[in-house]
Protein backbone atom coordinates (compact mmCIF):
# COMPACT_ATOMS: atom_id res chain seq x y z
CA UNK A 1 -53.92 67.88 8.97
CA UNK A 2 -52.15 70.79 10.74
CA UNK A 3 -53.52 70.24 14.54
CA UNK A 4 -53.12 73.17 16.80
CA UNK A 5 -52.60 73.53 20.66
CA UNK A 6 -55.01 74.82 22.31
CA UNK A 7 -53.67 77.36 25.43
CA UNK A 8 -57.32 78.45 27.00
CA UNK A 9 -60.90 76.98 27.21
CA UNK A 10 -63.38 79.62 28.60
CA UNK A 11 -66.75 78.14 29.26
CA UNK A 12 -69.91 80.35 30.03
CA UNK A 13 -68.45 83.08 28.46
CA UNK A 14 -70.17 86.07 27.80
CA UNK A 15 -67.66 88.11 25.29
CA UNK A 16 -67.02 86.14 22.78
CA UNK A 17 -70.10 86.35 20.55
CA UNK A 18 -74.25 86.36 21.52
CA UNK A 19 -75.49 84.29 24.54
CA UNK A 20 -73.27 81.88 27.08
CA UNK A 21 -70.45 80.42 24.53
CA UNK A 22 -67.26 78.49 25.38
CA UNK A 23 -64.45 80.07 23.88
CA UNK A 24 -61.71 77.79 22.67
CA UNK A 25 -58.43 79.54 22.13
CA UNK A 26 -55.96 77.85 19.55
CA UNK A 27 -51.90 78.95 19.62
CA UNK A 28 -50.52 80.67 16.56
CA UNK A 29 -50.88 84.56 15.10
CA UNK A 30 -49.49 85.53 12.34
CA UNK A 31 -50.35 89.42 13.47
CA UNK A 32 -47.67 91.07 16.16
CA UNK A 33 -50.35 93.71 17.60
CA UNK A 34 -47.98 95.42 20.21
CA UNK A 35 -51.05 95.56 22.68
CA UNK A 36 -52.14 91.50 22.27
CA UNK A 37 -54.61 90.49 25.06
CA UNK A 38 -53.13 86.73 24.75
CA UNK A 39 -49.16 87.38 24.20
CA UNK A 40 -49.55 83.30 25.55
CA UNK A 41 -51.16 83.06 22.25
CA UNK A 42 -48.84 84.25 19.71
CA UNK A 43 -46.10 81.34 19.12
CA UNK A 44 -47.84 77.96 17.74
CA UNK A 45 -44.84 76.20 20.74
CA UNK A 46 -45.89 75.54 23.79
CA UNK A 47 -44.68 78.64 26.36
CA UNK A 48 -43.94 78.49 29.93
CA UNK A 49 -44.82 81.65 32.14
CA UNK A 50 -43.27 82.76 35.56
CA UNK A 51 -45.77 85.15 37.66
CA UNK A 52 -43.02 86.48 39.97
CA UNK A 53 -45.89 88.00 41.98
CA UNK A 54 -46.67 84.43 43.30
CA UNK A 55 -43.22 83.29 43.87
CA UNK A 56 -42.42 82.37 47.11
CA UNK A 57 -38.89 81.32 46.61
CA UNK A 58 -39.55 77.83 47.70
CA UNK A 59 -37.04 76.20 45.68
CA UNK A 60 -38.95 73.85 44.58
CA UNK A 61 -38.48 74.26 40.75
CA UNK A 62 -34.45 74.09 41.24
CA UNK A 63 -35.54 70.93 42.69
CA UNK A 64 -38.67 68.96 40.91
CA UNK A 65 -38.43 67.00 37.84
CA UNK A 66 -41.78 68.67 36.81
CA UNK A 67 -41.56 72.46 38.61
CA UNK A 68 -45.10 73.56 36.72
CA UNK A 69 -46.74 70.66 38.23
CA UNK A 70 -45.69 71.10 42.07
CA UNK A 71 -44.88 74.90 42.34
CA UNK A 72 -47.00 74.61 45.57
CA UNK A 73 -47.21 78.92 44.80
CA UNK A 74 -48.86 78.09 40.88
CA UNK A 75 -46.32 80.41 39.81
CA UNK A 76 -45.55 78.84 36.80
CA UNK A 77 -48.43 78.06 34.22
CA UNK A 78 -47.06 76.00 31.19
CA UNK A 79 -49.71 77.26 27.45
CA UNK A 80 -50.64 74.68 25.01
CA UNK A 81 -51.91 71.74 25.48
CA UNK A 82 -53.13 69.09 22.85
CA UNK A 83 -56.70 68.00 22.21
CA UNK A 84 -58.30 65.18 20.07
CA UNK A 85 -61.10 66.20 17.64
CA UNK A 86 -63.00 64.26 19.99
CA UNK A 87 -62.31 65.27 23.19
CA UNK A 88 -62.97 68.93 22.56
CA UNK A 89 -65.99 68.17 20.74
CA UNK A 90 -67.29 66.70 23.80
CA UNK A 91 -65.77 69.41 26.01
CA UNK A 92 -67.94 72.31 24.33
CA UNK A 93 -71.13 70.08 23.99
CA UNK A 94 -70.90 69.68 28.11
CA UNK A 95 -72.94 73.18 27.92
CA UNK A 96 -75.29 72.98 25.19
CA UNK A 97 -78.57 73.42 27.26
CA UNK A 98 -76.85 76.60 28.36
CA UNK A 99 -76.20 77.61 24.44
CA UNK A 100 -80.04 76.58 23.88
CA UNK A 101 -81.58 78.35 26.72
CA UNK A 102 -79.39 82.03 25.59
CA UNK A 103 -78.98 81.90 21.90
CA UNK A 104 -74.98 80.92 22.97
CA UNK A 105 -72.80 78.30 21.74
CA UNK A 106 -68.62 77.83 20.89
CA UNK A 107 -66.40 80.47 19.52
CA UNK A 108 -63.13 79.52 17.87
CA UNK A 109 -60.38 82.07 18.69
CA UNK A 110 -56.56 82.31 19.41
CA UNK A 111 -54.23 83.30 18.65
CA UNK A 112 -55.77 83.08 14.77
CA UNK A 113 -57.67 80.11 14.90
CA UNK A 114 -57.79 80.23 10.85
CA UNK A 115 -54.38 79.40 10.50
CA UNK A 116 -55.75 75.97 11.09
CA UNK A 117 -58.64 75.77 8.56
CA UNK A 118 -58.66 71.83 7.68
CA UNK A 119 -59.22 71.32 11.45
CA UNK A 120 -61.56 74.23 12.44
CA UNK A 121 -63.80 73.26 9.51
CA UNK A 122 -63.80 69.68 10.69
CA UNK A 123 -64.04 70.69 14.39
CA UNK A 124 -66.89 73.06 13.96
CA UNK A 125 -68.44 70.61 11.73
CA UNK A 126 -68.52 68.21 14.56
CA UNK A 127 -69.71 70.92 16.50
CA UNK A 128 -72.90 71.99 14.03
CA UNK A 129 -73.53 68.23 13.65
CA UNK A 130 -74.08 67.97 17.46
CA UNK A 131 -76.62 71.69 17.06
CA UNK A 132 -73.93 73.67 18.87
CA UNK A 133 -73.96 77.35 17.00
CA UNK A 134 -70.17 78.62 15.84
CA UNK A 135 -68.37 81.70 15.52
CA UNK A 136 -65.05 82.03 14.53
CA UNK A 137 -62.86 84.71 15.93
CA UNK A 138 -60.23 85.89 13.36
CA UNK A 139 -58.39 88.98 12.42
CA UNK A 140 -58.71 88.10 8.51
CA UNK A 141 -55.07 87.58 7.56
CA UNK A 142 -55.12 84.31 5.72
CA UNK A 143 -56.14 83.28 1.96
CA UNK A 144 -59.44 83.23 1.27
CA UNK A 145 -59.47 79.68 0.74
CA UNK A 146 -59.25 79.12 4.48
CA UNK A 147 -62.37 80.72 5.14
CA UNK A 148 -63.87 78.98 2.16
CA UNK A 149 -63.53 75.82 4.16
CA UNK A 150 -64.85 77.27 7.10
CA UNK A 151 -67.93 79.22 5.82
CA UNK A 152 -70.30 76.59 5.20
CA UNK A 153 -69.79 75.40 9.17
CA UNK A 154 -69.95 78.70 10.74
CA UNK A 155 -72.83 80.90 11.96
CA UNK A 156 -71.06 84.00 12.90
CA UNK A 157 -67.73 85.80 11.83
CA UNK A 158 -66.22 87.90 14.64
CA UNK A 159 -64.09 90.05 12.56
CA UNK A 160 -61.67 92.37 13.61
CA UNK A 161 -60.61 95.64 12.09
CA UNK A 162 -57.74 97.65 13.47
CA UNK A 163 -57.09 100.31 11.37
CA UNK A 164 -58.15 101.08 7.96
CA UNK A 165 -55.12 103.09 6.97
CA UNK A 166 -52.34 100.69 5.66
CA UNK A 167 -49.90 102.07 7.04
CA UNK A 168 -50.97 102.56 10.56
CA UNK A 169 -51.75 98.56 10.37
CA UNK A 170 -48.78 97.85 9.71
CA UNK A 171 -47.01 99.68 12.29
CA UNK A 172 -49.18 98.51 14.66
CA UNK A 173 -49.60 95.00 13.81
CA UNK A 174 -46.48 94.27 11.65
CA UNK A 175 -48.99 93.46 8.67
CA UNK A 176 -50.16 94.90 5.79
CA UNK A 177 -54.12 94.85 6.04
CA UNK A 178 -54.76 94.87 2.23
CA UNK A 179 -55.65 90.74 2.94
CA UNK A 180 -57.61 91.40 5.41
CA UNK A 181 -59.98 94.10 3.89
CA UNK A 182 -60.25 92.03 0.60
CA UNK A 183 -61.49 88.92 3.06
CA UNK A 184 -63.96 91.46 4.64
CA UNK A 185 -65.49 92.21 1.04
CA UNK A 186 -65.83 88.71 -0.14
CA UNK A 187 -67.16 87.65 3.18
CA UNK A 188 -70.08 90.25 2.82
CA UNK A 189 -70.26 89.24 -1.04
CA UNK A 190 -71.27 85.47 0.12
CA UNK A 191 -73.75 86.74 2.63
CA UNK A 192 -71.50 85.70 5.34
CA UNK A 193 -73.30 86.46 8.78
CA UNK A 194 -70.28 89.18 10.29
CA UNK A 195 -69.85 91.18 13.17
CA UNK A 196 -67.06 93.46 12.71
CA UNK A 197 -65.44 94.48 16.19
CA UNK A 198 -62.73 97.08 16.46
CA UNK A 199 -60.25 97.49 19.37
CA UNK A 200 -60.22 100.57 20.78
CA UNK A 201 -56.37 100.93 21.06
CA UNK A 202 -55.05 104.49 23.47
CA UNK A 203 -52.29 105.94 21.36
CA UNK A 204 -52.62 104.24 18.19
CA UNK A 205 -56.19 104.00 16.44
CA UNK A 206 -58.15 107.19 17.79
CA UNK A 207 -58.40 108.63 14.76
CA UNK A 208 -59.04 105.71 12.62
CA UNK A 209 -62.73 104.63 14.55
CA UNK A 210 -64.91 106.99 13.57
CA UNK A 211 -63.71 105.96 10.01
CA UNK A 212 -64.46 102.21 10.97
CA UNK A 213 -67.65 103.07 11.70
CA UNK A 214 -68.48 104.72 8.45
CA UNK A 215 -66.93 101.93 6.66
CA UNK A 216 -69.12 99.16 8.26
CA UNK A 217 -71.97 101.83 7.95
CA UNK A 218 -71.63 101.80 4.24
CA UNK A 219 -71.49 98.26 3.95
CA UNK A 220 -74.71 97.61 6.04
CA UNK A 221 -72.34 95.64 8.54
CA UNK A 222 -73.18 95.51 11.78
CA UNK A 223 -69.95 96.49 14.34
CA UNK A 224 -69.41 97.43 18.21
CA UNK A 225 -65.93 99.05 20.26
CA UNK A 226 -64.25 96.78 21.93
CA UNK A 227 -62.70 98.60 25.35
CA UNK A 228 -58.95 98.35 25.61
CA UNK A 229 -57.56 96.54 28.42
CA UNK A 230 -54.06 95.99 29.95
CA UNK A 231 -54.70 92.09 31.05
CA UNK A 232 -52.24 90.72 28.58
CA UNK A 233 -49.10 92.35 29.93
CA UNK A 234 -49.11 90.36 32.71
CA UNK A 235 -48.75 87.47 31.14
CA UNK A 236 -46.34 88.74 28.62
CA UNK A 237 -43.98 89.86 31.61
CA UNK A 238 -44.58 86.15 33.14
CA UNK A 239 -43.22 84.67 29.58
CA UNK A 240 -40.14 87.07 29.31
CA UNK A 241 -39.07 86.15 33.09
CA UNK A 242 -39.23 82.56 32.46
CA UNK A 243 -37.03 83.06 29.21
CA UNK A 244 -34.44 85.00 31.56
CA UNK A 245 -34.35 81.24 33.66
């Protein structure tokens, strides 16, 4: 079984699908959107960031066997760790009356969580077996067969569409999205519970929401605008500094 790191856990989260959820990030994407959120996200490897904003020239990581661990500054922040089946099982269930009290419960993101089908399906398994609710998080770009394994576990498909126009995908994602649109269909075919979001990207999709729209419209599918937001580059500054080191 392929296991993933994970690089984020987000409990009481309010974004990532209806009610309080936790939101459990897994490492890997097999999309290179040049606006990512989580750049941290991207590479399955475990990344090390530098947040030169916090450095305080200490000297500490010339120094320290483990710089990450004493940077007294936290200006170093090391993604990916590993988690047993388990353990993250019993992680998310730690807020289950707050699920049950707000309709919540986990989302499974990245990264592309459904790069990692064998264990999502047996993770959010776990997860329905202990009456915790699951969404998965995905931007569509794997076989089918992935989310076969996946569907009979999962409540809610978070599903993102970018562009409809091939082209424009692909030069803004560095994918075709001819998989992606084909998932979409089957999904809808099997009565799949979907909620189609779609990033509202300055300079590169402007033109291509309104056509969403209509295309989610004529499918019955429910969809909302998600706001664009500048949060990842941070972080994908803090990644390319520590590469300089």
């Amino acid at each position: 079984m392929k296991t993933p790191l994970i690089f984020d856990i987000k409990r009481s989260s309010t974004v990532d699908g209806p009610g309080i959820r936790t939101a459990v990030f897994f490492k890997g994407c097999n999309l290179d959107c040049f606006w990512c959120h989580n750049p941290e996200g991207k590479s399955p490897l475990r990344v090390t960031a530098l947040f030169k904003e916090k450095c305080i020239c200490c000297g500490v990581c010339a120094t320290a066997e483990d710089p990450v661990r004493y940077c007294p500054a936290q200006a170093r922040r090391i993604y990916g760790n590993e988690y047993g089946m388990d353990e993250l099982v019993e992680i998310i269930r730690a807020d289950k009356p707050y699920y049950d009290a707000t309709g919540g419960g986990v989302t499974f993101t990245g990264g592309e969580c459904m790069l990692y089908p064998e264990f999502l399906s047996e993770l959010a398994k776990g997860c329905r077996e202990a009456g915790i609710s699951v969404a998965v998080d995905t931007a569509g770009n794997v076989p089918f067969e992935s989310f076969e394994r996946v569907l009979p576990y999962t409540d809610l498909f978070l599903y993102d569409i970018k562009a409809l126009d091939s082209a424009l995908h692909r030069k803004g994602t560095g994918v075709d999205n001819g998989m992606i649109l084909e998932n979409l269909e089957k999904l809808r075919k099997r009565d799949a519970n979907i909620l189609v979001r779609i990033p509202s990207i300055p300079d590169f999709n402007e033109d291509e929401t309104d056509k969403i729209k209509r295309y989610c419209q004529d499918r019955s599918l429910p969809y909302e605008l998600l706001p664009y937001h500048a949060s990842g580059e941070s972080k994908r500054r803090a990644i390319e500094e520590n590469e300089k080191l």
